[in-house]
Protein backbone atom coordinates (compact mmCIF):
# COMPACT_ATOMS: atom_id res chain seq x y z
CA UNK A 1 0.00 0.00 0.00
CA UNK A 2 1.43 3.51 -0.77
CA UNK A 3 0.68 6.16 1.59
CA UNK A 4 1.15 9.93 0.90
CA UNK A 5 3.72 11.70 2.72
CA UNK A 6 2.42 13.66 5.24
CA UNK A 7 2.31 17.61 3.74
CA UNK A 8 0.85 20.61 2.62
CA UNK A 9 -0.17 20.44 -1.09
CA UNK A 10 -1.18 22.23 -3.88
CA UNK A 11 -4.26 20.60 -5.46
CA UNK A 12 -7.62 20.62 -7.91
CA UNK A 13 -10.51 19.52 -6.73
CA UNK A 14 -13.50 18.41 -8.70
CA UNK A 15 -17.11 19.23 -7.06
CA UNK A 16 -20.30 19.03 -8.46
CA UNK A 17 -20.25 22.43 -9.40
CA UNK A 18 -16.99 22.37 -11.32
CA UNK A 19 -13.38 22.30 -10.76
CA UNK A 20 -11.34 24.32 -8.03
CA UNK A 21 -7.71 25.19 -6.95
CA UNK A 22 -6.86 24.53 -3.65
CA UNK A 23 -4.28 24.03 -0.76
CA UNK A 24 -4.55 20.36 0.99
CA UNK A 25 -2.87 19.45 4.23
CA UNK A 26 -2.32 15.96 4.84
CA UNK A 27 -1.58 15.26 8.52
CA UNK A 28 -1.89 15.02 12.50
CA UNK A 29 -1.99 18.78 13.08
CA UNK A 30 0.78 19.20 15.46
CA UNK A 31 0.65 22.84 16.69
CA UNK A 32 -3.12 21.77 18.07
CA UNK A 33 -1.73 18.09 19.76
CA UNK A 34 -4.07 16.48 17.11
CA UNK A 35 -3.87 12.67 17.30
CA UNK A 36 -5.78 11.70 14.40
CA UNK A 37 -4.89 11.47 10.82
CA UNK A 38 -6.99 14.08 9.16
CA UNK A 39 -6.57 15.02 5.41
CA UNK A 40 -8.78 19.12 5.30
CA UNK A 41 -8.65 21.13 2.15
CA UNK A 42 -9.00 25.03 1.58
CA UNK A 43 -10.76 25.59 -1.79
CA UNK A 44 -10.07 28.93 -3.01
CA UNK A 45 -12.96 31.29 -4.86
CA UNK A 46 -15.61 29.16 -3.64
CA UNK A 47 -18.62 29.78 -0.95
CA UNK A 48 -20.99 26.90 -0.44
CA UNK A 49 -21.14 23.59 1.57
CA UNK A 50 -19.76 20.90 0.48
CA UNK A 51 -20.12 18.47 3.46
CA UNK A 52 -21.40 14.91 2.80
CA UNK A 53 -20.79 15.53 -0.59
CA UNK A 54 -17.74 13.15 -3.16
CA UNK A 55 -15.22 15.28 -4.38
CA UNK A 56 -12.44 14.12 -6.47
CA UNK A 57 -8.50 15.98 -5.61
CA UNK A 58 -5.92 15.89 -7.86
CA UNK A 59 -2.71 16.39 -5.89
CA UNK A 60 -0.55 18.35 -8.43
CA UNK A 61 2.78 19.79 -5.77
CA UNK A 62 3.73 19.37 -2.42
CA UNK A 63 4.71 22.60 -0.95
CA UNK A 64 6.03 21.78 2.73
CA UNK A 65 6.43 18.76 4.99
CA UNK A 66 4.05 19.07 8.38
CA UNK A 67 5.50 20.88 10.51
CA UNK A 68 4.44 22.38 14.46
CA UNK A 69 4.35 25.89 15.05
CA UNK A 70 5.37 27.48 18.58
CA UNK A 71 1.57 29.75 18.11
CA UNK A 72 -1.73 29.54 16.46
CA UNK A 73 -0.11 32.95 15.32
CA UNK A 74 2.64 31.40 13.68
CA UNK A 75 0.65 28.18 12.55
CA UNK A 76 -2.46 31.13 10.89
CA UNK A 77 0.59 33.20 9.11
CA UNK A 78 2.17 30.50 7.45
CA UNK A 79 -1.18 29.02 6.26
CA UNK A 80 -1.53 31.98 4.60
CA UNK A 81 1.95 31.87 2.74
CA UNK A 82 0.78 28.42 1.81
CA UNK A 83 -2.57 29.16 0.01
CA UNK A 84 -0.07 31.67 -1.86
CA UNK A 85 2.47 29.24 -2.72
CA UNK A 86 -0.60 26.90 -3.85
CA UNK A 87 -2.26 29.75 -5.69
CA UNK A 88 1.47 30.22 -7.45
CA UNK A 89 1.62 26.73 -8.43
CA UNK A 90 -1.63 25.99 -10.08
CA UNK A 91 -1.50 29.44 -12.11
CA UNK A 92 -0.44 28.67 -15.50
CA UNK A 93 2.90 29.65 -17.15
């Protein structure tokens, strides 16, 4: 079985009401002692609920291994350089 590594990643995601860029994390959430595997994604442009509902992600670049954060400070500004660095990779060239 192959397991993805544990990250922050830029993806595409696939809803019923079309396609979306996004930034995925893929992990235990250290900063907040999380203890559970959890896999939470950030689509950007979008306002709606999508609970319940299939969605299909297309992992397209890994931008950073988990890491923990000394603050929620620290842990909210560098989830914000990460939705940039996602934004920057799924632009086109």
């Amino acid at each position: 079985m192959k397991v993805l590594p544990l990250g922050v990643y830029a993806v595409r995601v696939q809803t019923h009401e079309g396609e979306y860029g996004a930034v995925a994390n893929v992990g235990y959430r250290p900063t907040v002692d999380g203890r559970a595997l959890r896999f939470e994604v950030h689509l950007f442009d979008f306002a709606g609920d999508l609970y319940g509902q299939e969605l299909t992600v297309a992992f397209l670049h890994k931008i950073r291994d988990e890491m923990r954060f000394g603050s929620l400070e620290e842990l909210k500004a560098q989830i914000a350089r990460d939705a940039q660095a996602a934004r920057a990779a799924l632009s086109p060239a």
